[in-house]
Protein backbone atom coordinates (compact mmCIF):
# COMPACT_ATOMS: atom_id res chain seq x y z
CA UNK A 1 -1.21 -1.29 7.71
CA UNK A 2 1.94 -3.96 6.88
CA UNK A 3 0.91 -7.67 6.36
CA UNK A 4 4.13 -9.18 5.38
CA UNK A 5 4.46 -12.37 6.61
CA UNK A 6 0.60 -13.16 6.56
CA UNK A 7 -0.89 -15.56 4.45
CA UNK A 8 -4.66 -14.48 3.21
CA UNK A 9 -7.50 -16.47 1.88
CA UNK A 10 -10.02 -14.31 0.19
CA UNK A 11 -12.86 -16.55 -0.96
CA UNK A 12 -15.12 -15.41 -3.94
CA UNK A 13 -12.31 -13.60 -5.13
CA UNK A 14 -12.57 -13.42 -8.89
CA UNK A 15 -14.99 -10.70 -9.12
CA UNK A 16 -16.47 -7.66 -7.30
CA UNK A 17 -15.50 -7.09 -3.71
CA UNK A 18 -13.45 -10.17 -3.19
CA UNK A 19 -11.02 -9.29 -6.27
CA UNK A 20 -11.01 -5.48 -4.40
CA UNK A 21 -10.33 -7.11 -1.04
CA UNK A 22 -8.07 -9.52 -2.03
CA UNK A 23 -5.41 -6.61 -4.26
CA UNK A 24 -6.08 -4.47 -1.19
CA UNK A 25 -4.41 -7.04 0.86
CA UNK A 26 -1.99 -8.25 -1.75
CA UNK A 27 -1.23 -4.16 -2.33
CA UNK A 28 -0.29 -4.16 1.71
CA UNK A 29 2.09 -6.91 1.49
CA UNK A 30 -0.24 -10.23 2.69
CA UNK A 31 0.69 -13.19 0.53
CA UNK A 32 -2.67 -13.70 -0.88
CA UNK A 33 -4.86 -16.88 -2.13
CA UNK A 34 -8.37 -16.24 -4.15
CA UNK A 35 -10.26 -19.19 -4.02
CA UNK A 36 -13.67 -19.18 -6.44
CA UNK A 37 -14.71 -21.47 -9.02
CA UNK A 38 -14.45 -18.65 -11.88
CA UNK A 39 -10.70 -18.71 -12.31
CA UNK A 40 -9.12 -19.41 -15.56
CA UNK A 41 -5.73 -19.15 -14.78
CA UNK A 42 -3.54 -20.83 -12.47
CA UNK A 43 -2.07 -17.27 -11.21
CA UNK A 44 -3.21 -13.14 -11.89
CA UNK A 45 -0.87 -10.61 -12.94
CA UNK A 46 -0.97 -8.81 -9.35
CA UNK A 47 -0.05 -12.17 -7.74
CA UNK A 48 -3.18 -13.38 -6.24
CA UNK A 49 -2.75 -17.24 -6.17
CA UNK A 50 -5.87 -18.24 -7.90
CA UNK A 51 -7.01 -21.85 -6.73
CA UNK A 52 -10.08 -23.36 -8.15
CA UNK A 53 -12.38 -24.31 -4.66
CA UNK A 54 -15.92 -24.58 -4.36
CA UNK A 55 -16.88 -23.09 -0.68
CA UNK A 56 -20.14 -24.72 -0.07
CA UNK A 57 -18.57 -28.03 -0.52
CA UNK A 58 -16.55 -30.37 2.43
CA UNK A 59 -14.12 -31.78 0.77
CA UNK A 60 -13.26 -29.42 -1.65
CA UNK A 61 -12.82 -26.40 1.30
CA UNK A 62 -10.44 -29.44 2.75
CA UNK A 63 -8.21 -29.92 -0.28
CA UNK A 64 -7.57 -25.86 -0.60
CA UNK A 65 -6.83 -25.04 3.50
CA UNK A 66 -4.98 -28.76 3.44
CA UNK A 67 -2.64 -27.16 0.01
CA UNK A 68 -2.11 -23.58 1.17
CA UNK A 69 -0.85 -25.29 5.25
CA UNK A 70 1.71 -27.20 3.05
CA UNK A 71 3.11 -24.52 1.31
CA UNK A 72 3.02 -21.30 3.44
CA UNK A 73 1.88 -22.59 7.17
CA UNK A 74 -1.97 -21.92 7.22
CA UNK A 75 -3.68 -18.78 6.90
CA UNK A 76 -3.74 -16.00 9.05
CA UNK A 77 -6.30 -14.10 7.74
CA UNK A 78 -9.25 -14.94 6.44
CA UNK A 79 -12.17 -13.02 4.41
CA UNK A 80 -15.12 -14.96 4.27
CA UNK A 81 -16.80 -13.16 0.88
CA UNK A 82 -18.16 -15.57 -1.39
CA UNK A 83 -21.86 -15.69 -1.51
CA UNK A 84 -25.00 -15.65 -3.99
CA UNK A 85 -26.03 -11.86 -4.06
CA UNK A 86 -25.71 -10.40 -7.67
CA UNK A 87 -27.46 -12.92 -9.19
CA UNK A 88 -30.67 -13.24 -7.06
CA UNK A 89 -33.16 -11.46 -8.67
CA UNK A 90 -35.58 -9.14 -6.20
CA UNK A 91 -39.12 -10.85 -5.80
CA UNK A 92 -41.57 -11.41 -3.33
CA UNK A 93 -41.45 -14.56 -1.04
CA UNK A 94 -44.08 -16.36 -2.22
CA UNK A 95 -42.11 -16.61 -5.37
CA UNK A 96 -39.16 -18.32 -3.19
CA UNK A 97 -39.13 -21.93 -3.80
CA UNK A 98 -37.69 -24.70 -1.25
CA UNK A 99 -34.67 -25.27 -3.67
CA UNK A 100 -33.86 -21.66 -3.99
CA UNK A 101 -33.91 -20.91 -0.54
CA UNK A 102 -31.55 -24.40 0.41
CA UNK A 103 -28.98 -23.30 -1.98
CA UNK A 104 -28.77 -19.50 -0.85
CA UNK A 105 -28.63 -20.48 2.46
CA UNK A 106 -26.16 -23.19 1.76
CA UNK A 107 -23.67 -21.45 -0.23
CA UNK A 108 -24.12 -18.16 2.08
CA UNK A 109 -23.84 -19.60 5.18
CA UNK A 110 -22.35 -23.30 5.26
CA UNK A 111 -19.31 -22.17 2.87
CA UNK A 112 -18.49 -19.65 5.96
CA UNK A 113 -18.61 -22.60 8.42
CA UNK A 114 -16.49 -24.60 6.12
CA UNK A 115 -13.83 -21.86 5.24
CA UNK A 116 -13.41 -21.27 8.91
CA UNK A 117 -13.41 -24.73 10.78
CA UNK A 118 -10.71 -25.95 8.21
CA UNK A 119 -7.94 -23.10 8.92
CA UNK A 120 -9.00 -22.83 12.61
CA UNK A 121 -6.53 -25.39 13.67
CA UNK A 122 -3.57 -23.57 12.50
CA UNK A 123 -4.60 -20.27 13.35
CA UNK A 124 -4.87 -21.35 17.37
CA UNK A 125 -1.35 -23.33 16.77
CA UNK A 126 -0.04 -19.93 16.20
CA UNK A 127 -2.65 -17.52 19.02
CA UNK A 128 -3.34 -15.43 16.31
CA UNK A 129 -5.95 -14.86 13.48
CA UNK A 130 -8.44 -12.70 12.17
CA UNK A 131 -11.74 -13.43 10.34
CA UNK A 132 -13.76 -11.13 8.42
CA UNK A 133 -17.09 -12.04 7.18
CA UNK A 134 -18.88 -10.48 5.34
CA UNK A 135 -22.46 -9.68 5.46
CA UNK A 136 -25.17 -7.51 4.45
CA UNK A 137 -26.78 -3.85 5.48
CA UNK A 138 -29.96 -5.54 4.36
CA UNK A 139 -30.62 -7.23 7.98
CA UNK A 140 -30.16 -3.91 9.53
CA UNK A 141 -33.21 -2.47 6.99
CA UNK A 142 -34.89 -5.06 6.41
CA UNK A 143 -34.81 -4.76 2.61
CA UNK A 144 -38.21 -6.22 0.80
CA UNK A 145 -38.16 -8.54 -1.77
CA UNK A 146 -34.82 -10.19 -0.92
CA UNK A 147 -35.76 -12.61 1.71
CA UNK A 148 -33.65 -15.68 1.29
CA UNK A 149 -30.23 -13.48 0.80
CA UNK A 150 -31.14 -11.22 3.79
CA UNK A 151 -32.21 -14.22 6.11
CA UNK A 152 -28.43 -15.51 5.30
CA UNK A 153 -26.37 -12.37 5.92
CA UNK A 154 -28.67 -12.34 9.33
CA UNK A 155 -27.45 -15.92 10.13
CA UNK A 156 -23.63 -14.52 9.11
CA UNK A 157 -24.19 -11.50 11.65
CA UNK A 158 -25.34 -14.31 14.68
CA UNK A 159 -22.40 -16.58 13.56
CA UNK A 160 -19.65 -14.11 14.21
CA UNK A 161 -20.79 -12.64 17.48
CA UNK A 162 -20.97 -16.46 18.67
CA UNK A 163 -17.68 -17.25 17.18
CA UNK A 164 -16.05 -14.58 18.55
CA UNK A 165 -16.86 -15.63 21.75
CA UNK A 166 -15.71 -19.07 21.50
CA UNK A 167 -12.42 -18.48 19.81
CA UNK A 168 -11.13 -14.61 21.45
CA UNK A 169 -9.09 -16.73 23.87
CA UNK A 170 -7.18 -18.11 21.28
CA UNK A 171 -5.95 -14.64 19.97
CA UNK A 172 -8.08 -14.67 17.01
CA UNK A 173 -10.93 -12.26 16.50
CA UNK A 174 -13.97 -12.57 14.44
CA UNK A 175 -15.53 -9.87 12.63
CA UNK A 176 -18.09 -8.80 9.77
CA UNK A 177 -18.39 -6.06 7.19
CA UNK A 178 -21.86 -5.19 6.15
CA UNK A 179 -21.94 -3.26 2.84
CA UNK A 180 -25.06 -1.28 1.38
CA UNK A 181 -25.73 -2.15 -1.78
CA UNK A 182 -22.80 -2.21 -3.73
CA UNK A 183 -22.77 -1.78 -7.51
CA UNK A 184 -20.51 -4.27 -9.19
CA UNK A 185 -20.42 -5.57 -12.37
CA UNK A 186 -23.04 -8.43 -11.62
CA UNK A 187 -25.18 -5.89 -10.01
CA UNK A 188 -25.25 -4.03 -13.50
CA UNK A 189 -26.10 -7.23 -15.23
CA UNK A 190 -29.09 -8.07 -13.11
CA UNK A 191 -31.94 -7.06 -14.82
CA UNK A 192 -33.45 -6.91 -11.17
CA UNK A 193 -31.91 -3.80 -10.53
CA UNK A 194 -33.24 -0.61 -12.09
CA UNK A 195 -32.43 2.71 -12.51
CA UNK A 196 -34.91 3.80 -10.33
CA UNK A 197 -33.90 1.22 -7.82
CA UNK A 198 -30.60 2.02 -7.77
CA UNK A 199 -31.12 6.09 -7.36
CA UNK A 200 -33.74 5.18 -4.45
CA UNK A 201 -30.57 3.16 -2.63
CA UNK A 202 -28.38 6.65 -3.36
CA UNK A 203 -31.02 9.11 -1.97
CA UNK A 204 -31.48 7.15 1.08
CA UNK A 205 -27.11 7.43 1.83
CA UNK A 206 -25.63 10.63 3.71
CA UNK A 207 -22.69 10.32 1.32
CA UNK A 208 -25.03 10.21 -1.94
CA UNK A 209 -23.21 8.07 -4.57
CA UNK A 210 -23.19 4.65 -5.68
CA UNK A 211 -21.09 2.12 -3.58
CA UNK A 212 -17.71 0.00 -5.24
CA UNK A 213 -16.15 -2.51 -4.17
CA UNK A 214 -12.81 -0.62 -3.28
CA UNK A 215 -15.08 1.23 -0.77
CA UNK A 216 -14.90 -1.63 1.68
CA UNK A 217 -11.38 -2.71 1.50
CA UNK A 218 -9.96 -0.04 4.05
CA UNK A 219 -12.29 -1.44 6.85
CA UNK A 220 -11.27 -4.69 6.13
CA UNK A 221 -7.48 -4.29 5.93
CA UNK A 222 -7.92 -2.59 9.11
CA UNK A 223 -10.16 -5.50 11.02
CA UNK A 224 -7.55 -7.81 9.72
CA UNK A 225 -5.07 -5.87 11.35
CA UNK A 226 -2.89 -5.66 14.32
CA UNK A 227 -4.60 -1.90 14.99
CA UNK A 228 -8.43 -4.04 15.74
CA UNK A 229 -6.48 -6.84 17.88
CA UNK A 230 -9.38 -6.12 20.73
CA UNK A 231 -11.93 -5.61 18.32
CA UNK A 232 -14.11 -9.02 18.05
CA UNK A 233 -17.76 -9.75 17.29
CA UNK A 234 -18.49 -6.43 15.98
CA UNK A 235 -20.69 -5.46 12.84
CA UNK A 236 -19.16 -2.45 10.44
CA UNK A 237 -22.03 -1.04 8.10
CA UNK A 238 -20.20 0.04 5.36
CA UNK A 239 -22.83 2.08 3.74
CA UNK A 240 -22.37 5.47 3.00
CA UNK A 241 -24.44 6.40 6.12
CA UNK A 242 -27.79 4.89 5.09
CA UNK A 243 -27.68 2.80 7.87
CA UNK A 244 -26.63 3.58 11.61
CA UNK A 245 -26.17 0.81 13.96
């Protein structure tokens, strides 16, 4: 799969499976921007564009789309990533306070309305776009202790079958990814996540290993390609066969 000529937005890019997502494209010729609030430099030694953007935000999601249609004619592709996962800490709901549960669903869900209103113009100028979204395995499990993030990647799973309804006539397709657990380096750092945890996610896979980042990037280089041009509102579980829906 060839993207020259595509322009990419991967948002959340900096770290974990954005940065895998975003070389994978880069690596198949897409002219790729990162946008996340964690860059330090203006530009990364595999030639991401880094631009400093904060998703959950209006004006700021404006500014970015409004700078990357100046200078390379919209984006074509977008991978809706960024999100609060690795560094909500597992607890039970009664421990969930108002303000917690407002800013996961806020920066999970709103930053995936923003991302895509602002570069929908452009992309049904041209008939042609893909969106990839990415979600969680956790709504197809039901996953205790982890209610706020998993009531978000639900509302990410209903937004892209609706989506793809309303926009498939414009020659853009809407998709989303949903990962098992995936071990990244924030997921190591999360005190949240134990040993034992961790082995209990394994023993429950078919393929019985830990999950990375680069696992996913196949499936979405191939949703974001001309190969899934009459593939829309589906759900990919990207899980190592824990999961089968």
């Amino acid at each position: 799969m060839k993207f020259e000529g595509k322009t990419a937005l991967v948002t959340g890019a900096a770290t974990g499976i954005g940065a895998a997502i975003a070389t994978g494209l880069a690596e198949a010729g897409a002219r790729v921007v990162g946008a996340d609030l964690a860059w330090t430099e203006q530009e990364s030694a595999s030639g991401i564009e880094r631009v400093h953007c904060d998703v959950a935000d209006a004006v700021s999601v404006e500014a970015c789309i409004a700078d990357i249609d100046a200078r390379h004619g919209g984006v074509d592709i977008l991978v809706n990533n960024a999100a609060l996962a690795a560094e909500i800490a597992p607890k039970p709901f009664e421990q969930i306070t108002p303000e917690e549960w407002t800013r996961v669903l806020t920066v999970n869900t709103l930053s995936q309305l923003l991302c895509t209103k602002a570069v929908m113009p452009r992309m049904r100028e041209k008939k042609w776009g893909r969106i990839v979204n990415l979600t969680s395995g956790t709504v197809f499990v039901g996953t205790p202790y982890m209610l706020a993030y998993t009531a978000s990647k639900g509302a990410i799973v209903a937004m892209t079958r609706a989506l793809a309804k309303e926009v498939g006539g414009d020659g853009i397709t809407v998709n989303a990814i949903a990962p098992g657990l995936t071990v990244t380096e924030g997921i190591r750092n999360n005190e949240g996540y134990s040993k034992e945890m961790l082995d209990g996610v394994i023993a429950s896979r078919a393929i019985q290993r830990e999950e990375v980042a680069e696992d996913l990037v196949g499936t979405c280089l191939f949703l974001a390609s001309d190969a899934a041009r009459f593939i829309t509102g589906q759900i990919v579980v990207v899980d190592g066969g824990a999961t089968f829906h």
